[in-house]
N, C-alpha and C. Protein backbone atom coordinates (compact mmCIF):
# COMPACT_ATOMS: atom_id res chain seq x y z
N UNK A 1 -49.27 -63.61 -29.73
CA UNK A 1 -48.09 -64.27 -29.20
C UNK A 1 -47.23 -64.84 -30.33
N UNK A 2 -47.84 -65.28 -31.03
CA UNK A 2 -46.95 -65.72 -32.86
C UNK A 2 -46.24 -64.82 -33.20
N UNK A 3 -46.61 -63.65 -33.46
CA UNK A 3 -46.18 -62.73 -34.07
C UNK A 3 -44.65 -62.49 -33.19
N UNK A 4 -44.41 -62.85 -31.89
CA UNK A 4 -42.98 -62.55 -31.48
C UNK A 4 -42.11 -63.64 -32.14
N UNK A 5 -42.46 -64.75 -32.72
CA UNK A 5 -41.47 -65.40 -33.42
C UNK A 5 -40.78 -65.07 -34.57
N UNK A 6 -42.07 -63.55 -35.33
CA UNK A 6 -41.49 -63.09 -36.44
C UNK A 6 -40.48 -61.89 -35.78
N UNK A 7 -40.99 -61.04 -34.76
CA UNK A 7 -40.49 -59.96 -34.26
C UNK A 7 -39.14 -59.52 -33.76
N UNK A 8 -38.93 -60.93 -33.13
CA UNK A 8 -38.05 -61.03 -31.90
C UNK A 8 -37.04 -61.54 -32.82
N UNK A 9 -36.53 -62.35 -34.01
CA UNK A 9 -35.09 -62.67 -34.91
C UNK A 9 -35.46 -61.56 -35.76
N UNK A 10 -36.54 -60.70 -36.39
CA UNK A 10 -36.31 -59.29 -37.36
C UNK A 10 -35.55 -58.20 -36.25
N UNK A 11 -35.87 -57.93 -34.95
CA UNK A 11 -34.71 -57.19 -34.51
C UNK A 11 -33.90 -57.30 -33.95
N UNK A 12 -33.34 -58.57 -33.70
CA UNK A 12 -31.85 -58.77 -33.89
C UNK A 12 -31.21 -58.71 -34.94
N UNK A 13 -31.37 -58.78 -35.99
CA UNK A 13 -31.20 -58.78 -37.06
C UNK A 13 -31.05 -57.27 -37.53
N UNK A 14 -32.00 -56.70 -36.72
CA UNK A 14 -31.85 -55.16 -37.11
C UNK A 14 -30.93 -54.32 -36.36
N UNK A 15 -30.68 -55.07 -35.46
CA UNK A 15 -29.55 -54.67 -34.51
C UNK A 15 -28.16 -54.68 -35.22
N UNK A 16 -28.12 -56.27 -35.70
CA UNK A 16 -26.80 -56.48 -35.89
C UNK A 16 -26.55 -55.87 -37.43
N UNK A 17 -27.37 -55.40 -37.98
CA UNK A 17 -27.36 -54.84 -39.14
C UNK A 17 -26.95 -53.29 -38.87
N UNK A 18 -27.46 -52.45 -37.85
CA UNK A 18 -26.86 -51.26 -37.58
C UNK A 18 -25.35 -51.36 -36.44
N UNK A 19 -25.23 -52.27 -36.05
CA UNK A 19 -23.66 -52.72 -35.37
C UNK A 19 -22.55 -52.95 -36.34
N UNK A 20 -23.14 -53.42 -37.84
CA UNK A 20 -22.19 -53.60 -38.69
C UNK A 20 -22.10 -52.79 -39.39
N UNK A 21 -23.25 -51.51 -39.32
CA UNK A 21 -23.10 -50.40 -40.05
C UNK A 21 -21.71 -49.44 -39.49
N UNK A 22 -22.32 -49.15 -38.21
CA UNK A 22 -21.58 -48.63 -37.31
C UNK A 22 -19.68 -49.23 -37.51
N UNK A 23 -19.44 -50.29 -37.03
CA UNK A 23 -18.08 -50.59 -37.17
C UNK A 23 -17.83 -50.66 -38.42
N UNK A 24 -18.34 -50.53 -39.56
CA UNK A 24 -17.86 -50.18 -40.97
C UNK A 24 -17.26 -48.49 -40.48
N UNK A 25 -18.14 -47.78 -40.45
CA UNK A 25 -18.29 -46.41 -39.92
C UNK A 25 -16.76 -45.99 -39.40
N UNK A 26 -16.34 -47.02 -38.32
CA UNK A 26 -15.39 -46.44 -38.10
C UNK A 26 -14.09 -46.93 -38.62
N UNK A 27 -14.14 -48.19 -38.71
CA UNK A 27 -12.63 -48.87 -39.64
C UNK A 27 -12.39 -48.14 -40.53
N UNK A 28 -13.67 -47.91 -41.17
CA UNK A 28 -13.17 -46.69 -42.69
C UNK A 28 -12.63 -45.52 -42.65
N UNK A 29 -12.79 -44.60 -41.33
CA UNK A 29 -12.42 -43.55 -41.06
C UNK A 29 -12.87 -42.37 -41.37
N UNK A 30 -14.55 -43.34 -41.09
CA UNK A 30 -15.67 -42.06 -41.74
C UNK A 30 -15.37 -40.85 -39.93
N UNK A 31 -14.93 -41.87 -38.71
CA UNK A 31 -15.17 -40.74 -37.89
C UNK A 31 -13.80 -40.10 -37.04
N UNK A 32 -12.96 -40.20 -38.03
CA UNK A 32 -11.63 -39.50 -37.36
C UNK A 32 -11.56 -38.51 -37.15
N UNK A 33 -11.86 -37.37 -38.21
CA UNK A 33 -11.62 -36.12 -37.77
C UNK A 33 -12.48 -34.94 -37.24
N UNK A 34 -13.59 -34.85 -36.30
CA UNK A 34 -14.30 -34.56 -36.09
C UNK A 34 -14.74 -33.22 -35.81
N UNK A 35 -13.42 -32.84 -35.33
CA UNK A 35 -13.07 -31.28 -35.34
C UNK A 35 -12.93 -30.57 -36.58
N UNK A 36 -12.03 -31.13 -37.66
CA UNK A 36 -12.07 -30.07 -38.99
C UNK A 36 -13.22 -29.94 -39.59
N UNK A 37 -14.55 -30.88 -39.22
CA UNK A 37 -15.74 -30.98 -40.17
C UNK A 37 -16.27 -29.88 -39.42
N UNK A 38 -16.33 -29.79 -38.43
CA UNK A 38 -16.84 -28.43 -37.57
C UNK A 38 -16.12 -27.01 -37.78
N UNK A 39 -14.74 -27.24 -37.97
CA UNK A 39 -13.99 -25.58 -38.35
C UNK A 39 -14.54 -25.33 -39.90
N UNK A 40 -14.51 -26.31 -40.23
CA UNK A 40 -14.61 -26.28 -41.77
C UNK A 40 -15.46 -25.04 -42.05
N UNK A 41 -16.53 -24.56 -41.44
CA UNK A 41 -17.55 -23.48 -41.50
C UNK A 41 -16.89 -21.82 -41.52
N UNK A 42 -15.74 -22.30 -40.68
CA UNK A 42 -15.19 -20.75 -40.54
C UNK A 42 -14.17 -20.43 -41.66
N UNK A 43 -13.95 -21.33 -42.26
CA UNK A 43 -12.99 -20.80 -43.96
C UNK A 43 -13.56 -19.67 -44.59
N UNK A 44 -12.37 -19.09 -44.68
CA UNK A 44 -12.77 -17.81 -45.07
C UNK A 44 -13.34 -17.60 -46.97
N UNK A 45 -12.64 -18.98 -47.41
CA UNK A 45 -13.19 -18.65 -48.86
C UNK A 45 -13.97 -19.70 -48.70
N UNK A 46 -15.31 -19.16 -49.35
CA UNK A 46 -16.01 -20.41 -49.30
C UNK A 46 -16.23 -20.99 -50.88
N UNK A 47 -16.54 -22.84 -50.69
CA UNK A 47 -16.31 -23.36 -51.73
C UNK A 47 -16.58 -23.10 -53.12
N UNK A 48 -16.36 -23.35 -54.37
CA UNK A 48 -16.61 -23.23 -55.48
C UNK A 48 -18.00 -23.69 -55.75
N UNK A 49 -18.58 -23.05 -56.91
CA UNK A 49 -20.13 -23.35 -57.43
C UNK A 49 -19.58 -23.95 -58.67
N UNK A 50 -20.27 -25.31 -59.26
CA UNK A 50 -20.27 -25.37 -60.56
C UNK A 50 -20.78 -24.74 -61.22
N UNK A 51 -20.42 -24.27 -63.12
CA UNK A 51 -21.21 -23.57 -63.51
C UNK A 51 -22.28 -24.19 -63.65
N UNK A 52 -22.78 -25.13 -63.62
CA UNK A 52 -23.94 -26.01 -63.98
C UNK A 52 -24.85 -26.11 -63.16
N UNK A 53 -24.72 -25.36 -61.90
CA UNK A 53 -25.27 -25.13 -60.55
C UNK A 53 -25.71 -24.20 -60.05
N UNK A 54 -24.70 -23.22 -61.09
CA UNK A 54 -25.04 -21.82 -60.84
C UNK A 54 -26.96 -21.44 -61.54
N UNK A 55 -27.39 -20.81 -60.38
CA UNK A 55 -28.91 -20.11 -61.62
C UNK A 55 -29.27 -19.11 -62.32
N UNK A 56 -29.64 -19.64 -63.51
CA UNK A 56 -29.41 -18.55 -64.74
C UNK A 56 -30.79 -17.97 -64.47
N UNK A 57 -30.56 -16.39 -64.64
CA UNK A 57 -31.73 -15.62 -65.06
C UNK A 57 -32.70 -15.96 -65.97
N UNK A 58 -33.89 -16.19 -66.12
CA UNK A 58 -34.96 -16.77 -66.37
C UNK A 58 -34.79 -15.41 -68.00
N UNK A 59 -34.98 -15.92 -68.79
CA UNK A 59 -35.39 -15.53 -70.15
C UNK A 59 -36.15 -14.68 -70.53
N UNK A 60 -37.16 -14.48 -69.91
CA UNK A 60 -38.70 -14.03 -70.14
C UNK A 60 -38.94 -12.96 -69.35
């Protein structure tokens, strides 16, 4: 029964910690455009590789 005194203010706390995640989320305008992140797949050129990314044939 103790243990809900630790339980019960850690998740509110965890609540209001993902509520303030969330309305960050959207003021920022992480979720405006929701549709181009989804077309985005059908571009016909697809993005650039760094060369530094690219993998080199092994030596040996």
């Amino acid at each position: 029964m103790d243990i809900l005194y630790l339980l019960i203010p850690l998740s509110v706390v965890l609540v209001l910690a993902i509520v303030g995640v969330f309305g960050w989320a959207i003021h920022s305008g992480q979720l405006d455009d929701l549709e181009r992140e989804g077309d985005r797949i059908f571009d016909e050129e697809p993005a650039g590789v760094d060369r530094d990314q690219v993998r080199q044939p092994n030596g040996s």
